[in-house]
Protein backbone atom coordinates (compact mmCIF):
# COMPACT_ATOMS: atom_id res chain seq x y z
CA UNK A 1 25.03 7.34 1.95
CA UNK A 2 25.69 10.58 3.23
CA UNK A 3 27.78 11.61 6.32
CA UNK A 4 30.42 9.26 5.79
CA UNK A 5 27.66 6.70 7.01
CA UNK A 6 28.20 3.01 6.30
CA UNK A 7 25.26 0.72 5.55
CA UNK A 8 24.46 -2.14 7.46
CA UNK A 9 21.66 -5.08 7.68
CA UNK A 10 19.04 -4.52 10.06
CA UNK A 11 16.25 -6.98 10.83
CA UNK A 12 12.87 -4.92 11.72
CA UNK A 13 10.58 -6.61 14.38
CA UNK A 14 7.00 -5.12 12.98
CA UNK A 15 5.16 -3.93 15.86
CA UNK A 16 4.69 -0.08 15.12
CA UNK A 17 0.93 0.39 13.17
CA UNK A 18 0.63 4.14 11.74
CA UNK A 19 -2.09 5.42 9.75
CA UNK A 20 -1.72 6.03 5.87
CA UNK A 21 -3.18 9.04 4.56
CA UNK A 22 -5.30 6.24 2.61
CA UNK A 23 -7.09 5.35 5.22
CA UNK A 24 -5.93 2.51 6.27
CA UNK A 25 -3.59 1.56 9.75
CA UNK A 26 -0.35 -0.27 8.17
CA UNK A 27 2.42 -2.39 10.37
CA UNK A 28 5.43 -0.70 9.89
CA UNK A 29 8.42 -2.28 7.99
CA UNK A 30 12.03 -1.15 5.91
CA UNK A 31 11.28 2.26 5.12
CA UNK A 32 13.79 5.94 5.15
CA UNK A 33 12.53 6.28 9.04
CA UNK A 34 12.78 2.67 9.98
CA UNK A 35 16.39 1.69 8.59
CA UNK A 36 17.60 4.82 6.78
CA UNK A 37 16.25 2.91 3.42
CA UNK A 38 16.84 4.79 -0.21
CA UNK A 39 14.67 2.94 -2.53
CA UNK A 40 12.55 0.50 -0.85
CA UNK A 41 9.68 0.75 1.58
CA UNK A 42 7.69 -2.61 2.79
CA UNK A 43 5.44 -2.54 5.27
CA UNK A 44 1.96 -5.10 6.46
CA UNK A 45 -1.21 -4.27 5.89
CA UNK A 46 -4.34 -6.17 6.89
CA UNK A 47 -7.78 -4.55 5.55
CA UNK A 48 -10.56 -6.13 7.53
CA UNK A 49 -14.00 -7.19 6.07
CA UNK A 50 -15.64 -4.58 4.65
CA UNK A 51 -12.63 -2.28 4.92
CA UNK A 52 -11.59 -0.02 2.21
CA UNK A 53 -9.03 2.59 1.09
CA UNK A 54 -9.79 6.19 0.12
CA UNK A 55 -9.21 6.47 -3.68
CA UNK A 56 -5.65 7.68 -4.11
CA UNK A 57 -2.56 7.65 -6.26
CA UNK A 58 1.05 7.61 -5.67
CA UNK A 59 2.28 10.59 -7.57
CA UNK A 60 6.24 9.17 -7.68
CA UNK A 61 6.20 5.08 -7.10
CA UNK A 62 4.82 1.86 -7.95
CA UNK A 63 3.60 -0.11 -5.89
CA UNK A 64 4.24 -4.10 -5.86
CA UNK A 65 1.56 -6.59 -3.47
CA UNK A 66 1.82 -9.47 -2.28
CA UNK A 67 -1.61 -10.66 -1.08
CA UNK A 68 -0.98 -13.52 2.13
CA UNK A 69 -4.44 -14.03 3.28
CA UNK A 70 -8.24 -13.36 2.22
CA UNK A 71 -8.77 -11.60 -0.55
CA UNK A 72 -9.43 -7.89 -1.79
CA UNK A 73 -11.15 -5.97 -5.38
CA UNK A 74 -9.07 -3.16 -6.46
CA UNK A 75 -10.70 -0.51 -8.37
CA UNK A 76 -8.10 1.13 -10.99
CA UNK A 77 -7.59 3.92 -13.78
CA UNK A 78 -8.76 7.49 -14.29
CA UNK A 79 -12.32 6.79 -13.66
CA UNK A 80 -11.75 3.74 -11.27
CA UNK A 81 -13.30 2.17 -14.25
CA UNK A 82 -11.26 -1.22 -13.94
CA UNK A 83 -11.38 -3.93 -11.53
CA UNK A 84 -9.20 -6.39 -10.50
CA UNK A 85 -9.66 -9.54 -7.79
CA UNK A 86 -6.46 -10.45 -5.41
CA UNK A 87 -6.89 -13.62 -4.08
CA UNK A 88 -3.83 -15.35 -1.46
CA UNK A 89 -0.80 -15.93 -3.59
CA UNK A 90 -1.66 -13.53 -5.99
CA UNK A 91 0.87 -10.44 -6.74
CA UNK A 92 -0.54 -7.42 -7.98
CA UNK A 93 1.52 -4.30 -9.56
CA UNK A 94 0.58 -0.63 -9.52
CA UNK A 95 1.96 1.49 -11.64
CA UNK A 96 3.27 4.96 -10.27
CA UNK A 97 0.40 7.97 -10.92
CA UNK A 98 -2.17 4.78 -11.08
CA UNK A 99 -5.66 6.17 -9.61
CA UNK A 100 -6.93 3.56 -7.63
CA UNK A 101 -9.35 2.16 -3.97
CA UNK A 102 -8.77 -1.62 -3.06
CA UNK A 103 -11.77 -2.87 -0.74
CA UNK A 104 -11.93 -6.17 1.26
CA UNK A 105 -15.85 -7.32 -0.17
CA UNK A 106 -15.05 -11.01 1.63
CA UNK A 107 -16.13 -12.23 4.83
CA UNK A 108 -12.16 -13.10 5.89
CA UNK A 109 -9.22 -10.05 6.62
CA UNK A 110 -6.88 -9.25 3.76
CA UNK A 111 -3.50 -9.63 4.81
CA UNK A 112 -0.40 -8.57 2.40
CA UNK A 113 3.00 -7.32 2.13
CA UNK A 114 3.42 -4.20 0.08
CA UNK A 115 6.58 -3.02 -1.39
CA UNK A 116 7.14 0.98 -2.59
CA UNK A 117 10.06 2.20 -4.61
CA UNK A 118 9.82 5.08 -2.54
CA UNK A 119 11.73 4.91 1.01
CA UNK A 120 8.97 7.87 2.66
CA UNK A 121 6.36 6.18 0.77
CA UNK A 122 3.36 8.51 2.10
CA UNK A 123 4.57 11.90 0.48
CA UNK A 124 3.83 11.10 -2.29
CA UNK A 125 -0.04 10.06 -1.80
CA UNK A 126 -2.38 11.84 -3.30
CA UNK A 127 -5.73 11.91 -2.06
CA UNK A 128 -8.79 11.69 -5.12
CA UNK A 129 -11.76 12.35 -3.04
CA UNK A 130 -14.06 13.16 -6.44
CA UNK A 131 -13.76 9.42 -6.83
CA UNK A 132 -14.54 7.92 -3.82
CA UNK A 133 -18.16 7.77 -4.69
CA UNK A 134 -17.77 6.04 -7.66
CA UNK A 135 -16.92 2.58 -5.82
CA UNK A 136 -20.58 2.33 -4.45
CA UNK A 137 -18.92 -0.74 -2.00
């Protein structure tokens, strides 16, 4: 670290929500502005029924899920041409510069921890707004 800083542990107590440029509210977690974090961003995210992200990418990180509750479709690749189901349990990888919309099509909220390999994990989001039509949902 810079400054002659010294790292240390710090436990966050998630109560903060901000809004993504994605469109959706997340709980805030370890991140550069939380804990001073290089690498790493994790925050909570809960997408209610019916709820769904704008389609995005994340020009300079991937992007690793860990769905906790309920269940949500994620629509993937240049087009948004793929689709893939996350059910509780399930972990789901995205790629860095991965096009991509998850929606919440059940009748339960989506709850899941995400993990970024970027500590200011919203710079690099990059709003696709000529493909939010093509998820009809």
């Amino acid at each position: 670290m810079s400054s002659g800083m010294v790292p240390d542990c710090k436990t966050i107590h998630p109560k903060q929500s901000y809004d993504g440029k994605q469109g959706f509210s997340y709980i805030e977690g370890i991140s550069a502005e939380t804990v001073g974090s290089t690498g790493i961003a994790m925050m909570l995210l809960t997408i209610p029924p019916g709820g769904r992200a704008k389609a995005h990418l994340h020009e300079a990180h991937e992007t690793a899920i860990y769905i906790l509750s309920g269940e949500a479709t994620t629509y993937y690749g240049d087009k948004l041409q793929h689709v893939s189901v996350q059910r509780a349990g399930d972990m789901f990888y995205i790629p860095a510069g991965m096009p991509h919309l998850p929606v919440n099509t059940g009748t339960e909220p989506c709850s899941a921890i995400i993990a970024r390999t970027d500590p200011r994990e919203q710079e690099s989001v990059v709003l696709l707004p000529e493909l939010d039509g093509v998820v009809p949902i």
